[in-house]
Protein backbone atom coordinates (compact mmCIF):
# COMPACT_ATOMS: atom_id res chain seq x y z
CA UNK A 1 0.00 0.00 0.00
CA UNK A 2 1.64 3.51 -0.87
CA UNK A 3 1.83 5.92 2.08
CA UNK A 4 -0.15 8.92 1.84
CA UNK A 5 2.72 11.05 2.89
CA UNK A 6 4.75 9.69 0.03
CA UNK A 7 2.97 12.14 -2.96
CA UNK A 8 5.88 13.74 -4.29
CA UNK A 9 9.86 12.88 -5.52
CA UNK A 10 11.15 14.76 -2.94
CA UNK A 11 9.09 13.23 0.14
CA UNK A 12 9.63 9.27 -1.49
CA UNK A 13 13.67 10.52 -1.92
CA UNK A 14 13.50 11.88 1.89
CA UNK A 15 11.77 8.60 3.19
CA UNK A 16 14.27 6.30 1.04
CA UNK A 17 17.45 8.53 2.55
CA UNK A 18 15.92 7.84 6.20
CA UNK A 19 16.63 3.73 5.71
CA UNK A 20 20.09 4.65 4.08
CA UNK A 21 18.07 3.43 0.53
CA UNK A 22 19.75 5.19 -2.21
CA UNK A 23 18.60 2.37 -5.60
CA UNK A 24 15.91 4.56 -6.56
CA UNK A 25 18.29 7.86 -6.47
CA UNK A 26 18.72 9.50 -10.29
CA UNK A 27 22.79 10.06 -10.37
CA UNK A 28 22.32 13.57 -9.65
CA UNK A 29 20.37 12.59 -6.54
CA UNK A 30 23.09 10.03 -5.11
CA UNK A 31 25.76 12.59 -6.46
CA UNK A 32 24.32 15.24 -3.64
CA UNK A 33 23.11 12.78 -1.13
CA UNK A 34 27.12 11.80 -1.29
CA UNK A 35 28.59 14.89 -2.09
CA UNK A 36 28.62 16.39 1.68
CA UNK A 37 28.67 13.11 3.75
CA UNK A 38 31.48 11.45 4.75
CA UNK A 39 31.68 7.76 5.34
CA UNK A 40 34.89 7.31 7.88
CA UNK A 41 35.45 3.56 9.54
CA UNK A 42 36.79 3.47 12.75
CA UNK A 43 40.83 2.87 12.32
CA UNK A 44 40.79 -0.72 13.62
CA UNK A 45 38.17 -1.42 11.41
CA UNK A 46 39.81 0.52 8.85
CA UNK A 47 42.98 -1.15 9.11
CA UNK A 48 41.38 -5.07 8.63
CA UNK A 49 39.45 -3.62 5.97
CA UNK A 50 42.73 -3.33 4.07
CA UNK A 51 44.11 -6.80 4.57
CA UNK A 52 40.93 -8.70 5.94
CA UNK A 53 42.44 -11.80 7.37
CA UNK A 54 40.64 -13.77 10.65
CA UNK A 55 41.11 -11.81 13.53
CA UNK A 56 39.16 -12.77 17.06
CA UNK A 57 40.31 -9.80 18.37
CA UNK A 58 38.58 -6.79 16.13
CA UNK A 59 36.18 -6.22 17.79
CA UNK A 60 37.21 -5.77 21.04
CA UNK A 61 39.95 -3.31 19.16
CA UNK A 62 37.26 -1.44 17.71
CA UNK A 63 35.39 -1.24 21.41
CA UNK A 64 38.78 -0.17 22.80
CA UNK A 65 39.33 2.42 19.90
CA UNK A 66 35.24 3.85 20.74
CA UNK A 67 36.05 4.20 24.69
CA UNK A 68 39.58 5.98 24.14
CA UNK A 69 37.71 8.58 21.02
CA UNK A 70 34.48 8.80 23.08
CA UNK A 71 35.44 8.45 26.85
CA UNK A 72 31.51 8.98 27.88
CA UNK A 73 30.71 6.05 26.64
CA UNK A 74 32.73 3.93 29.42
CA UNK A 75 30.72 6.02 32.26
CA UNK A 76 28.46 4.21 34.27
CA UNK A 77 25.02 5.21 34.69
């Protein structure tokens, strides 16, 4: 059923962007979506991503990595 909200390009494009959905984008619509954001991987994750071999221990890097860059997320409520 198509939402009622949904009655224009611009709301369907604006719903679509919410969910991270960019397949129905025209090129110039992905080309804006993408031209101010900036997709950045945390460096642990960043550095398996360029030789991604088995390691057990990534994700406990990448918690690591979020507590030293974001020290309020280690407080205790």
């Amino acid at each position: 059923m198509l939402n009622p909200y949904l009655i224009n390009r611009q709301s369907v494009v604006a719903d679509d962007l919410t969910h991270n959905l960019t397949a129905s984008l025209t090129k110039e619509e992905l080309s804006a979506y993408l031209e101010g954001c900036m997709v950045e991987f945390p460096p642990p994750m960043a550095q398996w991503m360029a030789n991604p071999i088995e390691d057990k221990t990534l994700g406990r890097k990448c918690v690591l990595w979020a507590i030293a860059t974001y020290p309020s997320l280690a407080a205790n409520p």
